[in-house]
N, C-alpha and C. Protein backbone atom coordinates (compact mmCIF):
# COMPACT_ATOMS: atom_id res chain seq x y z
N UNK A 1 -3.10 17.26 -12.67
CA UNK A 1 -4.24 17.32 -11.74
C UNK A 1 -3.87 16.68 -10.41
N UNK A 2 -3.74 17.34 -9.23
CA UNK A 2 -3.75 16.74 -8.20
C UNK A 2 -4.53 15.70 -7.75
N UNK A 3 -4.14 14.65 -6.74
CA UNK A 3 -4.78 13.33 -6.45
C UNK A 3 -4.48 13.45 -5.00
N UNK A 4 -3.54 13.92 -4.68
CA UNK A 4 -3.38 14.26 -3.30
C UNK A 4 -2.39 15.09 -2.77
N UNK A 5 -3.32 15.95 -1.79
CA UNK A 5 -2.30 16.90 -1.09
C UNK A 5 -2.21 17.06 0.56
N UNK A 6 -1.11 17.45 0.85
CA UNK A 6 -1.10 16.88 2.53
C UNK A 6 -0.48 18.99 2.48
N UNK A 7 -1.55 19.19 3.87
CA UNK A 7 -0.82 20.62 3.94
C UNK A 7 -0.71 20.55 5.33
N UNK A 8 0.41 21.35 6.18
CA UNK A 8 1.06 21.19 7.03
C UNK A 8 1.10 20.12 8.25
N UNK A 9 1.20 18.98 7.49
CA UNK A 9 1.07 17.78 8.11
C UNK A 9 1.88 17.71 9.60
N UNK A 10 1.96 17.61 11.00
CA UNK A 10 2.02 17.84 11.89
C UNK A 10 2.09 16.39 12.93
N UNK A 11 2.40 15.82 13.22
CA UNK A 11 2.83 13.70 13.99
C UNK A 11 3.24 14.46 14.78
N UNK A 12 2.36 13.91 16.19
CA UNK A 12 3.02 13.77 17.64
C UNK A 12 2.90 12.46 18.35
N UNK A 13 4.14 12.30 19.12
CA UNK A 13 3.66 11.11 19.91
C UNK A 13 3.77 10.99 21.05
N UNK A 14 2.34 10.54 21.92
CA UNK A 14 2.20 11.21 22.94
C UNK A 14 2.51 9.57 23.99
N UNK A 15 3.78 9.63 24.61
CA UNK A 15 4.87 8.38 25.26
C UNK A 15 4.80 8.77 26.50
N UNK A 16 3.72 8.24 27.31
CA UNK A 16 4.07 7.90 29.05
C UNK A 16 4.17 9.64 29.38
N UNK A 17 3.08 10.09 28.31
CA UNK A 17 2.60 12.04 28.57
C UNK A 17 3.73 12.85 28.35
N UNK A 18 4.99 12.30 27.39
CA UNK A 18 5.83 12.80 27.08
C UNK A 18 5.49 13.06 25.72
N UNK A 19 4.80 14.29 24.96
CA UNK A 19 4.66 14.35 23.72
C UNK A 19 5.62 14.77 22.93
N UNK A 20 6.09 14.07 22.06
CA UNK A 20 7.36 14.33 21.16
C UNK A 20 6.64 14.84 19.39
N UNK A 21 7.14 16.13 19.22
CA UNK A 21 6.76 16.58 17.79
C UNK A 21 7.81 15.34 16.76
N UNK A 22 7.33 14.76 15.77
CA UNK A 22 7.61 13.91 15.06
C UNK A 22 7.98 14.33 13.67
N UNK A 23 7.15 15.12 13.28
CA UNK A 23 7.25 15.61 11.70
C UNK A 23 6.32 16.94 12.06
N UNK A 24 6.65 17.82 11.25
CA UNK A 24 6.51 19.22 11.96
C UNK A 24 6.18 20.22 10.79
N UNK A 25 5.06 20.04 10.69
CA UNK A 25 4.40 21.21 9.17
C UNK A 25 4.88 21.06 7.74
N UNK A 26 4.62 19.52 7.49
CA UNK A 26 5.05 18.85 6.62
C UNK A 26 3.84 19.45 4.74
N UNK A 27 4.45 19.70 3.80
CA UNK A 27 3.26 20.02 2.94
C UNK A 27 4.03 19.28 1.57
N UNK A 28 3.11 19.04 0.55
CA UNK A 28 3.90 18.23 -0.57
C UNK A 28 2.36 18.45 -1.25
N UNK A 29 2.42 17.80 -2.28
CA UNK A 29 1.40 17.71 -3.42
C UNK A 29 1.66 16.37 -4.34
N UNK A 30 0.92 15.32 -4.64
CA UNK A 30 1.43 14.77 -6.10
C UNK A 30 -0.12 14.60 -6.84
N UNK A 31 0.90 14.71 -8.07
CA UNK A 31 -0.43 14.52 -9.19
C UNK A 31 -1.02 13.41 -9.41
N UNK A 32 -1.77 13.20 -10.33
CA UNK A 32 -2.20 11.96 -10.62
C UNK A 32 -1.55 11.54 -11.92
N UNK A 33 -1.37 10.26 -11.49
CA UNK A 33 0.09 9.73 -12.43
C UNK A 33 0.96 9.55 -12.52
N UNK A 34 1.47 10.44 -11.40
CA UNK A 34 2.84 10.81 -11.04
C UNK A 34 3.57 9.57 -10.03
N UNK A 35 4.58 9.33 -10.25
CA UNK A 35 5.61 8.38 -9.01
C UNK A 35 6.45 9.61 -8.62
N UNK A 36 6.38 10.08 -7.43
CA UNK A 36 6.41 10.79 -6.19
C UNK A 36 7.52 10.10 -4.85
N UNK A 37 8.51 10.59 -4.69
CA UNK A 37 9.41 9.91 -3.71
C UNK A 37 9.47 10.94 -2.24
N UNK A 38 9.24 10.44 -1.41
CA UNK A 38 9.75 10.86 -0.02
C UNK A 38 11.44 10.40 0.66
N UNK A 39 11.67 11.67 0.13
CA UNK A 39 13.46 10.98 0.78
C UNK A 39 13.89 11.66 1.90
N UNK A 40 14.51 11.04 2.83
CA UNK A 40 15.21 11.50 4.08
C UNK A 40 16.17 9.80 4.97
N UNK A 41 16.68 10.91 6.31
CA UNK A 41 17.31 9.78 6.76
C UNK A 41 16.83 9.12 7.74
N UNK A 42 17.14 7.88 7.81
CA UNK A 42 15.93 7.21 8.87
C UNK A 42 15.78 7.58 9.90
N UNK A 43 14.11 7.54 10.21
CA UNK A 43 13.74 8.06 11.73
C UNK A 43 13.14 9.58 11.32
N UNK A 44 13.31 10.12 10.33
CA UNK A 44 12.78 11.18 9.83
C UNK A 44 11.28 11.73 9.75
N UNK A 45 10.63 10.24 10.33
CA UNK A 45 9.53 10.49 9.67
C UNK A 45 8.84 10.19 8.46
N UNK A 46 9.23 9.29 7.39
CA UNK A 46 8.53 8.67 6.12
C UNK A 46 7.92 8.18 6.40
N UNK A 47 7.98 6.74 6.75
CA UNK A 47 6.96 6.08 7.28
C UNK A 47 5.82 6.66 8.39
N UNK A 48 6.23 7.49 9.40
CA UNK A 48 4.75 7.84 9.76
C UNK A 48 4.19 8.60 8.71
N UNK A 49 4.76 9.60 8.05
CA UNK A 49 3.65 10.04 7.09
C UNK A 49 2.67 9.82 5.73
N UNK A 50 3.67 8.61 5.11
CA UNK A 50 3.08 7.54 4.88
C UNK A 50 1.66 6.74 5.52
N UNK A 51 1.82 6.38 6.93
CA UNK A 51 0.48 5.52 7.61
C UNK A 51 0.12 6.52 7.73
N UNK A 52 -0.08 8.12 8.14
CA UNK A 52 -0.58 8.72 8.13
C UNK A 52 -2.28 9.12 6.87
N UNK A 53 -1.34 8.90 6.50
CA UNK A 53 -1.97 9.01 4.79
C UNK A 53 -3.92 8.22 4.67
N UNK A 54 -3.18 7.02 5.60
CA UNK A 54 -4.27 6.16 5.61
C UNK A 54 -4.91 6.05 6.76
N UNK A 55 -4.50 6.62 7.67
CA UNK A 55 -4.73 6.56 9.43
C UNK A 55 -4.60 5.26 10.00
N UNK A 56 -3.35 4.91 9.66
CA UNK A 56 -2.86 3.39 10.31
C UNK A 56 -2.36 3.57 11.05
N UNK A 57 -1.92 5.00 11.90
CA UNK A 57 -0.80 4.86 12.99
C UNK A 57 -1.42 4.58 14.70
N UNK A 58 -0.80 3.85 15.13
CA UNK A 58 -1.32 3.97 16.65
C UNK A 58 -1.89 5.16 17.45
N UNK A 59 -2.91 4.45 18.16
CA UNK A 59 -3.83 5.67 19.26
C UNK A 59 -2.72 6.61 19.71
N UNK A 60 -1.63 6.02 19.90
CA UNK A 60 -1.15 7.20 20.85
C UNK A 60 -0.17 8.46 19.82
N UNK A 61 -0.44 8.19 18.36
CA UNK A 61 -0.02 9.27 17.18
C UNK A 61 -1.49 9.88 17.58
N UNK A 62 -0.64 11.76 17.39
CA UNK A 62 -1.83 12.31 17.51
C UNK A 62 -1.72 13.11 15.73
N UNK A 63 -2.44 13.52 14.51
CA UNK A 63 -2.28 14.19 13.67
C UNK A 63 -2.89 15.30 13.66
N UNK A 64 -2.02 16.78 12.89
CA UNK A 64 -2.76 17.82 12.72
C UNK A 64 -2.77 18.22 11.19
N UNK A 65 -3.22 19.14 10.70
CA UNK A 65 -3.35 19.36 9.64
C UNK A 65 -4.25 18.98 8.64
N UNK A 66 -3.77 18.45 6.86
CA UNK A 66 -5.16 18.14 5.97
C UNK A 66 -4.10 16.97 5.03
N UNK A 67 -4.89 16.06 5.34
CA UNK A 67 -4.43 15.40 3.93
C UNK A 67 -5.88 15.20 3.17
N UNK A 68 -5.40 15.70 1.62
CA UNK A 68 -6.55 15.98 0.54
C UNK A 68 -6.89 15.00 -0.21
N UNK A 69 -7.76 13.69 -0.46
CA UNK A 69 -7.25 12.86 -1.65
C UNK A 69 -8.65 13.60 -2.21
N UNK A 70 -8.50 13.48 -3.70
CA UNK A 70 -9.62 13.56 -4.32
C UNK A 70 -10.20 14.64 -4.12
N UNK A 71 -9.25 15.84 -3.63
CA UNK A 71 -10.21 17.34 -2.75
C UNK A 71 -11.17 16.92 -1.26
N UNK A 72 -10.97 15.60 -0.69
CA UNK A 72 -11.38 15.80 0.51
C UNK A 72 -10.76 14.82 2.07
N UNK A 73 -10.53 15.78 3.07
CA UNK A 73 -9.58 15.78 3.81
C UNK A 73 -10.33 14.42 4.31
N UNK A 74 -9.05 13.54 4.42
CA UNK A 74 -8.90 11.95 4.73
C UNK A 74 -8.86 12.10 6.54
N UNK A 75 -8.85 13.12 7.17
CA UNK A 75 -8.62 13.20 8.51
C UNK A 75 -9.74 13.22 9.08
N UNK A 76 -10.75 13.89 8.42
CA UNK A 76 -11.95 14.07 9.04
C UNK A 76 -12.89 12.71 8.75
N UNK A 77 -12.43 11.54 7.70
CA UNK A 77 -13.39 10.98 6.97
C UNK A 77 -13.44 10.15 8.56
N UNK A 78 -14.82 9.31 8.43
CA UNK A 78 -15.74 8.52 9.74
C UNK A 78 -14.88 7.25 9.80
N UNK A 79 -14.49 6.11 10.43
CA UNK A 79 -13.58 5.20 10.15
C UNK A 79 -13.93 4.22 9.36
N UNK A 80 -15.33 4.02 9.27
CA UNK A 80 -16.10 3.35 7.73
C UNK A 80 -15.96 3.75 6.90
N UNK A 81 -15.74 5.46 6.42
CA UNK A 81 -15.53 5.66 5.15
C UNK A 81 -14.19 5.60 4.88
N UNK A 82 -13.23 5.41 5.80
CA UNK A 82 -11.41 5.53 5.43
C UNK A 82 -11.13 4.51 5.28
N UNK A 83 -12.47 2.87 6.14
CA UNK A 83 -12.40 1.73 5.39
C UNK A 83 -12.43 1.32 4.64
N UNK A 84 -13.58 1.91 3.79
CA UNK A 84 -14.08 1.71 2.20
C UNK A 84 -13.11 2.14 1.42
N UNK A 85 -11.96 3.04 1.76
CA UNK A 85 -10.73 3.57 0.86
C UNK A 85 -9.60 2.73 0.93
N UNK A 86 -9.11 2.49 2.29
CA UNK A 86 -7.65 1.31 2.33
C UNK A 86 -8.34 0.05 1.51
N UNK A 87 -7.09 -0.14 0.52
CA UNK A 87 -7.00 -1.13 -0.35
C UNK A 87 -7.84 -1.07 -1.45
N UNK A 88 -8.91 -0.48 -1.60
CA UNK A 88 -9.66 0.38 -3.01
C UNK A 88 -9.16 1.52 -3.62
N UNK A 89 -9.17 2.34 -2.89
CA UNK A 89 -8.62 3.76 -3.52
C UNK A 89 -7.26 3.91 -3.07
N UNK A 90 -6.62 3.50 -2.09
CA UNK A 90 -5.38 3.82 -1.85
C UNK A 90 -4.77 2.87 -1.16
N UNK A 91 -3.90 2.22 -1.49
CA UNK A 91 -3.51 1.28 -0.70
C UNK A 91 -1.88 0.78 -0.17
N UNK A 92 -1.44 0.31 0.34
CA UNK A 92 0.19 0.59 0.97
C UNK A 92 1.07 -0.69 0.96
N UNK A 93 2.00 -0.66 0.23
CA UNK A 93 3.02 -1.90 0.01
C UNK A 93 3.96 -1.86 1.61
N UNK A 94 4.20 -2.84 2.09
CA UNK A 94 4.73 -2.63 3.60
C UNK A 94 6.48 -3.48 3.13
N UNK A 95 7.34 -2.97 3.70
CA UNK A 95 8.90 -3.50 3.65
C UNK A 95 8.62 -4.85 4.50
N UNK A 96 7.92 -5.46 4.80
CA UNK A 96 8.30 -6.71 5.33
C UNK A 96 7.12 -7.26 5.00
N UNK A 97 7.29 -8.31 3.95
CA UNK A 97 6.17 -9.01 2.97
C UNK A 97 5.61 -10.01 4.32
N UNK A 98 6.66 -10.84 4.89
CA UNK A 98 5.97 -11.63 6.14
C UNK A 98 5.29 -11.08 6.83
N UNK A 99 4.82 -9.77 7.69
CA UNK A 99 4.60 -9.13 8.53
C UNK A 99 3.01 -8.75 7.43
N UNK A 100 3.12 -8.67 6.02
CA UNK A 100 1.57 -8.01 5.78
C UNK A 100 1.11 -9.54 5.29
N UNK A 101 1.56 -10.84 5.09
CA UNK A 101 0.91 -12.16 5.09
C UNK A 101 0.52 -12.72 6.15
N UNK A 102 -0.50 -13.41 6.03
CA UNK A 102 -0.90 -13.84 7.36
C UNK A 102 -0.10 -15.60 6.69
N UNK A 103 0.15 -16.10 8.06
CA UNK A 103 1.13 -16.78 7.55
C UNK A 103 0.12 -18.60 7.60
N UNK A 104 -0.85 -18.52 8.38
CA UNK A 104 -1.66 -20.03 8.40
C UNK A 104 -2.98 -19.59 7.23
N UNK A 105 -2.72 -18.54 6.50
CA UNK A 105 -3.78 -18.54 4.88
C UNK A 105 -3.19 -18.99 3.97
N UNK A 106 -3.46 -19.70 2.90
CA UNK A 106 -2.77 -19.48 1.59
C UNK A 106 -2.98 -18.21 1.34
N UNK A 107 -2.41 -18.34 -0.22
CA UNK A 107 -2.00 -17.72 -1.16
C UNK A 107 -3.25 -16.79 -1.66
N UNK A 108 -3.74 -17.88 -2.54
CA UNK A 108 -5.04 -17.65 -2.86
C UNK A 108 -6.14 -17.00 -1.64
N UNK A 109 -6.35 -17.68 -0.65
CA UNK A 109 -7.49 -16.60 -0.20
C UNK A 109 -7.16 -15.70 0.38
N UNK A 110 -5.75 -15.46 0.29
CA UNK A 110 -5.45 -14.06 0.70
C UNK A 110 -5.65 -13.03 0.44
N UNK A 111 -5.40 -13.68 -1.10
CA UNK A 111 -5.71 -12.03 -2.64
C UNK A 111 -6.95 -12.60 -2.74
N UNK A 112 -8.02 -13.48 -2.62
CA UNK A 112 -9.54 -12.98 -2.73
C UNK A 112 -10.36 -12.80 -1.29
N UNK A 113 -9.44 -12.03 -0.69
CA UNK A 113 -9.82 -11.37 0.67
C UNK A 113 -10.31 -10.11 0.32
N UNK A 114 -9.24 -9.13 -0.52
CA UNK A 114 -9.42 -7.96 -1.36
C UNK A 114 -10.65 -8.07 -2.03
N UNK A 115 -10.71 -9.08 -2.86
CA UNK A 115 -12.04 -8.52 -3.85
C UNK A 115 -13.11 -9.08 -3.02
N UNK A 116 -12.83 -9.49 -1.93
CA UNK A 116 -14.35 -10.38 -1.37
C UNK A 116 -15.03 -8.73 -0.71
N UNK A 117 -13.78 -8.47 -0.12
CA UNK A 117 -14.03 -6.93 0.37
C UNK A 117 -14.57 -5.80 -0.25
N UNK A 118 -13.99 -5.18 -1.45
CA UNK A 118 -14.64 -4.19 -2.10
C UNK A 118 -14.86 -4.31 -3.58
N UNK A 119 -15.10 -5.83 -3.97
CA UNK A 119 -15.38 -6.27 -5.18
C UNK A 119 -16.63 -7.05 -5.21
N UNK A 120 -17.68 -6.69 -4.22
CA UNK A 120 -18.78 -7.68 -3.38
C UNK A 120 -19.84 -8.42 -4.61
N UNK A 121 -19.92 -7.57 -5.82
CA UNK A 121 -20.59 -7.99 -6.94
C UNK A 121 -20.31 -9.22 -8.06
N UNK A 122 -18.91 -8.86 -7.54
CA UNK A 122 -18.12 -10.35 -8.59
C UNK A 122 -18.54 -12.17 -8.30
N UNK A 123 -19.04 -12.66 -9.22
CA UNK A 123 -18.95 -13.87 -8.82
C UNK A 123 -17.52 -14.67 -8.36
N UNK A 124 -17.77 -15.89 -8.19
CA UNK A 124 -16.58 -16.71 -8.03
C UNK A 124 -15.91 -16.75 -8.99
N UNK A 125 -16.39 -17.04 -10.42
CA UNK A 125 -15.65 -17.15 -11.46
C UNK A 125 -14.74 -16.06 -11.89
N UNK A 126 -15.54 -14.53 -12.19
CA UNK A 126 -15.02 -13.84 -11.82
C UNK A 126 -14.31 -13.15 -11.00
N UNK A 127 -13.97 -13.27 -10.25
CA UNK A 127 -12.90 -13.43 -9.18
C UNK A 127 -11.85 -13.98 -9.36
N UNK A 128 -12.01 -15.06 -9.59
CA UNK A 128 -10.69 -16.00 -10.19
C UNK A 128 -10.05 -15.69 -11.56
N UNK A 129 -11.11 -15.07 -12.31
CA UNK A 129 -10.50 -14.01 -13.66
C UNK A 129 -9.37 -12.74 -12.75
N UNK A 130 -9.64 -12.27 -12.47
CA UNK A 130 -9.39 -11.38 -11.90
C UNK A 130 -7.58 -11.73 -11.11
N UNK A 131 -7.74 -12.43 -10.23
CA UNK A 131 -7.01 -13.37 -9.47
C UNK A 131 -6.11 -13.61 -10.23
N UNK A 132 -6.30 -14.51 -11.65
CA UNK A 132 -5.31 -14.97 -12.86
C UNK A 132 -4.72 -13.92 -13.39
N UNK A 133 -5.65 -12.90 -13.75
CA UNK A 133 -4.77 -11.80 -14.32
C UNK A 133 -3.54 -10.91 -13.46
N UNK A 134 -4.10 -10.84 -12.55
CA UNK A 134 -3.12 -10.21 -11.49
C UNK A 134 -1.68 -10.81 -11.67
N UNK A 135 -2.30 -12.36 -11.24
CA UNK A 135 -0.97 -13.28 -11.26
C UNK A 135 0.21 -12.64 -12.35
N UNK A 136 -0.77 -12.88 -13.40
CA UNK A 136 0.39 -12.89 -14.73
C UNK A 136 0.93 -11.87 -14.60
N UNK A 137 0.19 -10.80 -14.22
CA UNK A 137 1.00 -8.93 -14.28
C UNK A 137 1.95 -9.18 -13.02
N UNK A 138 2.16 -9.82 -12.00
CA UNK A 138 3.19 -9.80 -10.90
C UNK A 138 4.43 -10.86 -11.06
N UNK A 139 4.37 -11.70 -12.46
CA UNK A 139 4.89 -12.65 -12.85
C UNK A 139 5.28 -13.64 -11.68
N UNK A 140 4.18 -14.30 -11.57
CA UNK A 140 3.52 -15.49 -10.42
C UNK A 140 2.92 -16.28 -10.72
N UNK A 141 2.32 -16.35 -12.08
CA UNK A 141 0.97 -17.44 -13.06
C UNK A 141 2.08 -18.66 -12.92
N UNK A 142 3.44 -18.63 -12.81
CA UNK A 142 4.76 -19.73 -13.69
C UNK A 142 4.77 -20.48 -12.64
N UNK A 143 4.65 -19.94 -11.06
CA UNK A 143 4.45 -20.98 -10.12
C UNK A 143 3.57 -22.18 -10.06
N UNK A 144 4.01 -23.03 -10.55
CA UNK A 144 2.87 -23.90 -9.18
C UNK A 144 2.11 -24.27 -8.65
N UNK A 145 0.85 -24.01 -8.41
CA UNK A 145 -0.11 -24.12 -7.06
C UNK A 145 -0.05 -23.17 -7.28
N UNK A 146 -0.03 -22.28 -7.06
CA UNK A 146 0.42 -20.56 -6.27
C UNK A 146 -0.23 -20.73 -5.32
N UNK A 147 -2.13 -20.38 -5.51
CA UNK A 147 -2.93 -20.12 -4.72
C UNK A 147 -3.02 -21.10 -3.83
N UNK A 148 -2.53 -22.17 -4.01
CA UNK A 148 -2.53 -23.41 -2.89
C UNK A 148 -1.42 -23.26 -1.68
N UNK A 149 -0.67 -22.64 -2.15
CA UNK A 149 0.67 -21.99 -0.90
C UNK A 149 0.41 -21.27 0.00
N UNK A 150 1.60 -21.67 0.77
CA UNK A 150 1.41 -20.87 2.27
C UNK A 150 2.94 -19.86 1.95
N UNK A 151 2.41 -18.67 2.66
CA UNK A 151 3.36 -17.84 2.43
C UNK A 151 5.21 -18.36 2.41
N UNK A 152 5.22 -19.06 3.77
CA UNK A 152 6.74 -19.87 4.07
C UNK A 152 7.27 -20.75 2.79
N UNK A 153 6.10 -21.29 2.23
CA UNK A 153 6.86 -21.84 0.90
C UNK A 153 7.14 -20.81 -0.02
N UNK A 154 7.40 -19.72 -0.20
CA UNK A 154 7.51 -18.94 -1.24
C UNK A 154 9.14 -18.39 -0.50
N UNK A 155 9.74 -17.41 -1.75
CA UNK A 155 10.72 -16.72 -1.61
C UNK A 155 10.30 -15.68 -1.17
N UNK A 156 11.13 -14.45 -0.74
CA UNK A 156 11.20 -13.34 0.02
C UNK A 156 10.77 -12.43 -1.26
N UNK A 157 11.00 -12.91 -2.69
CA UNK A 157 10.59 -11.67 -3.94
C UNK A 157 9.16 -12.47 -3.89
N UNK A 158 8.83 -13.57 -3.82
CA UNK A 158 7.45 -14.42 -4.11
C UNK A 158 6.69 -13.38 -3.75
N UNK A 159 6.86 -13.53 -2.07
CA UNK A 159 5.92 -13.29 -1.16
C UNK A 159 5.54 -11.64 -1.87
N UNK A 160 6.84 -10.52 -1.96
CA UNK A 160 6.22 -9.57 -1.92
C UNK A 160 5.74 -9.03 -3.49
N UNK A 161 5.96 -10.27 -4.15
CA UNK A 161 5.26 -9.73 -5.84
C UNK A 161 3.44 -10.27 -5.04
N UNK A 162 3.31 -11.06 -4.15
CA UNK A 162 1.99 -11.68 -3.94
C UNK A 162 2.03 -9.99 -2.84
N UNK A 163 2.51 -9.74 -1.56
CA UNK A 163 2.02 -8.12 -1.68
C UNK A 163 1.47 -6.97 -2.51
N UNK A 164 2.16 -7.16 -3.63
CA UNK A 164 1.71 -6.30 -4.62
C UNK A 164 0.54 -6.63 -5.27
N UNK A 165 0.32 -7.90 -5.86
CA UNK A 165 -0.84 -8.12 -6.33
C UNK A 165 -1.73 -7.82 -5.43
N UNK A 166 -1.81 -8.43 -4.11
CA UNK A 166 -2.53 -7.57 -3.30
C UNK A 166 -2.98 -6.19 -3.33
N UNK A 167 -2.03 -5.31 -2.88
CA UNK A 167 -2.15 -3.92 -3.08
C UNK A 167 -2.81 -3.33 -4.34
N UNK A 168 -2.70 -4.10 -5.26
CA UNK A 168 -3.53 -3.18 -6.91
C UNK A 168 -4.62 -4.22 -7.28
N UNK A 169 -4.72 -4.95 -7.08
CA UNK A 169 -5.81 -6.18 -7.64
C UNK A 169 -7.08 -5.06 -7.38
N UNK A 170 -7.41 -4.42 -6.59
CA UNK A 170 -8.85 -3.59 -7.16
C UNK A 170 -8.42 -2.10 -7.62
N UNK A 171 -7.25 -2.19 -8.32
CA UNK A 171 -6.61 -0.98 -9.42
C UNK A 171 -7.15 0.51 -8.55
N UNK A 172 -6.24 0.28 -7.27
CA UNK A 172 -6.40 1.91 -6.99
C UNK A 172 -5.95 2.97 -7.43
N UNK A 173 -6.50 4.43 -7.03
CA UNK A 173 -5.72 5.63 -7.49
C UNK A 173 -4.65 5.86 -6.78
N UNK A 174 -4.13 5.29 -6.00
CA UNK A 174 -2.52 5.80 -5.15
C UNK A 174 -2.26 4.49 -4.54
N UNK A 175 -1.08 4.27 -4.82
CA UNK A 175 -0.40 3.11 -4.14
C UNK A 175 0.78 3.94 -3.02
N UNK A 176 0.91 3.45 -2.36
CA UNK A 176 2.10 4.00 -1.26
C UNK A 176 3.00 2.81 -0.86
N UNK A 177 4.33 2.99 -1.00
CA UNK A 177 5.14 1.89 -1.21
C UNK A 177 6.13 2.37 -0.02
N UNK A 178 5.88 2.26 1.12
CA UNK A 178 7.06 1.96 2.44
C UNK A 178 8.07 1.21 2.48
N UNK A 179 9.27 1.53 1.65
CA UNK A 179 10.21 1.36 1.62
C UNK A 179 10.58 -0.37 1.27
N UNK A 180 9.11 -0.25 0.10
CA UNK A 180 8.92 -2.05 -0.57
C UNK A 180 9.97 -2.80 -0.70
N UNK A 181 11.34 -2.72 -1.02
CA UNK A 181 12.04 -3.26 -1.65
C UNK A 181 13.17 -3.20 -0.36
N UNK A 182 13.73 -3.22 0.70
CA UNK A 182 14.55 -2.85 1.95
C UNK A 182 14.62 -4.25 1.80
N UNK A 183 13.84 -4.93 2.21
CA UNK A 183 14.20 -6.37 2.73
C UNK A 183 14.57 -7.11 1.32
N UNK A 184 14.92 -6.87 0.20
CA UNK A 184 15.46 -8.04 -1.03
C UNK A 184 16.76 -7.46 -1.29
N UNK A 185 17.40 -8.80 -2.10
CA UNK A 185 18.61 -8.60 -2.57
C UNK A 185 18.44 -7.39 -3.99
N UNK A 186 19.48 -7.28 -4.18
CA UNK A 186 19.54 -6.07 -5.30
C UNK A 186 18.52 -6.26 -6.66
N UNK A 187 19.16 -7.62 -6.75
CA UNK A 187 18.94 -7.94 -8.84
C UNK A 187 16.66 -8.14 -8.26
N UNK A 188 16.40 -8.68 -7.06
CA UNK A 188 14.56 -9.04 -6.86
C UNK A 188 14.23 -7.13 -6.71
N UNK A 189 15.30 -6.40 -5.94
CA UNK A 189 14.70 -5.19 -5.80
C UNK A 189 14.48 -4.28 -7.16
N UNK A 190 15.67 -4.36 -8.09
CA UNK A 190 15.31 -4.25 -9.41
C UNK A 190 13.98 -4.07 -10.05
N UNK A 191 13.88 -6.06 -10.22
CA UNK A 191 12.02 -6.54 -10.55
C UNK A 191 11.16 -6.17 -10.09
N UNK A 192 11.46 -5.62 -8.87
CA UNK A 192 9.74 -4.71 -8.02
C UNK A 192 9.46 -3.53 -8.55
N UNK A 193 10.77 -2.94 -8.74
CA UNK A 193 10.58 -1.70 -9.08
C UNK A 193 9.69 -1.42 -10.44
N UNK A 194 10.77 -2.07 -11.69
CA UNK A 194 9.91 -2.66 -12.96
C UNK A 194 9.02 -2.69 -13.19
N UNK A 195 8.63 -3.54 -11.89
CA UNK A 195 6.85 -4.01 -11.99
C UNK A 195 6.29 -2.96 -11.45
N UNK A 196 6.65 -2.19 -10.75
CA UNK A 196 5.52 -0.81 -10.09
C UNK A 196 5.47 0.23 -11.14
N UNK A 197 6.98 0.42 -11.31
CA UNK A 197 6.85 1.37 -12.94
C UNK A 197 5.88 1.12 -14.19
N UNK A 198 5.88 -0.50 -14.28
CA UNK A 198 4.44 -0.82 -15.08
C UNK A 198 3.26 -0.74 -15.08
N UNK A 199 3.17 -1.13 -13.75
CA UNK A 199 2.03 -0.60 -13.26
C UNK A 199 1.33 0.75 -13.10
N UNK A 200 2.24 1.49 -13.26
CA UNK A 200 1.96 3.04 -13.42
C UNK A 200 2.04 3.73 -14.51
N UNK A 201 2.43 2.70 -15.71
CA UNK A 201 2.63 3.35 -17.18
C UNK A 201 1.16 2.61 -17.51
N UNK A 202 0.98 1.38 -17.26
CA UNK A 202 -0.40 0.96 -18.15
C UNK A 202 -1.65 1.23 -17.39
N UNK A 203 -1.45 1.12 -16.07
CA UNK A 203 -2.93 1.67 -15.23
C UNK A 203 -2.95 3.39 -14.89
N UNK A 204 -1.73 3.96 -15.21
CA UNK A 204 -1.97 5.40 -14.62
C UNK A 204 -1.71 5.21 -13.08
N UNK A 205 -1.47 4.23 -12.41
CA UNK A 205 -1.21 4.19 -11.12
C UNK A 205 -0.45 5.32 -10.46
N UNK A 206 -1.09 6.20 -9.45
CA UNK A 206 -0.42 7.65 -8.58
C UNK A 206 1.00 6.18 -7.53
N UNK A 207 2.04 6.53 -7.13
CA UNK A 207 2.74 5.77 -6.66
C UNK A 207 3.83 6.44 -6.04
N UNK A 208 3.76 6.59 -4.33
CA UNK A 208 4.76 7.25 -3.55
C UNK A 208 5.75 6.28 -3.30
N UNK A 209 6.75 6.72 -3.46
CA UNK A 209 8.10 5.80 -2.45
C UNK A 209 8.36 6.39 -1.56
């Protein structure tokens, strides 16, 4: 069953009225369930079509075409309703874990930023259920403090297993993973992977690379 389809996906970028075609009648499909890879060589275009996905790219990206989630085109949705979707229904692992932490928050109210957002019914306690469990599934409970940390005290795999918990803590239908693992050494890029593959065998998680 499809979960999302992008049909002749189309990135321009329009530079000092110099519009440059970027990605050029791009079409794909993935199912639901499915881990789905976008491969090419850099500069190709992944990553914009990726933010695309979610309409993260700068004013001056112009998009044409349909991306489908759920049978309805994400291009047309109002920017409140494409709000109510980033990080609920679909949400995006970024290659530079520093760059998606804010770096003067901890730990903790970082990941109950997410559920404060589209988890508005949960108490505190619950929340912190929630919070714990995550932990343990990103193997992060063994730290510490955790939630008492600031991103700089953590390692470069810390930080982006605490990305990830981020990204699924309200168990979306599509995760999109921008090239998650670029910035770690081999044996941490390994463990991410692991952990996303798990995440997609026990939640059904949809998951692009």
């Amino acid at each position: 069953m499809k979960l999302l389809e992008v049909k002749s996906l189309n990135i321009y970028c329009n530079d000092k009225n110099n519009i440059k075609h970027l990605v050029k009648g791009l079409s794909f499909h993935v199912n639901r369930g499915e881990i789905f890879g976008i491969v090419g060589e850099s500069g190709c275009g992944k990553s914009l079509t990726s933010k695309s996905i979610l309409r993260v790219l700068e004013k001056h990206f112009l998009i044409t075409g349909e991306v489908e989630f759920e049978h309805e085109n994400i291009l047309e949705f109002s920017e409140k309703k494409i709000s109510s979707l980033r990080g609920n229904k679909i949400s995006m692992i970024l290659q530079d874990s520093s760059g998606s932490l804010n770096p003067l928050k901890k730990i903790g109210k970082q990941i109950e930023e997410c559920l404060l957002i589209h988890r508005k019914n949960l108490s505190k306690c619950e929340r912190m259920k929630v919070i714990n469990d995550i932990l343990e599934e990103c193997e992060l409970a063994h730290l510490e403090n955790i939630l008492n940390r600031y991103p700089h005290e953590l390692s470069g795999g810390q930080r982006q297993r605490v990305v990830i918990a981020m990204a699924v803590i309200c168990e979306p239908s599509l995760v999109i993973c921008d090239e998650c693992t670029t910035a770690l050494d081999l044996r941490i890029q390994l463990k991410v992977v692991r952990l996303l593959k798990k995440m997609n065998k026990d939640k059904n998680m949809t998951i692009i690379f």
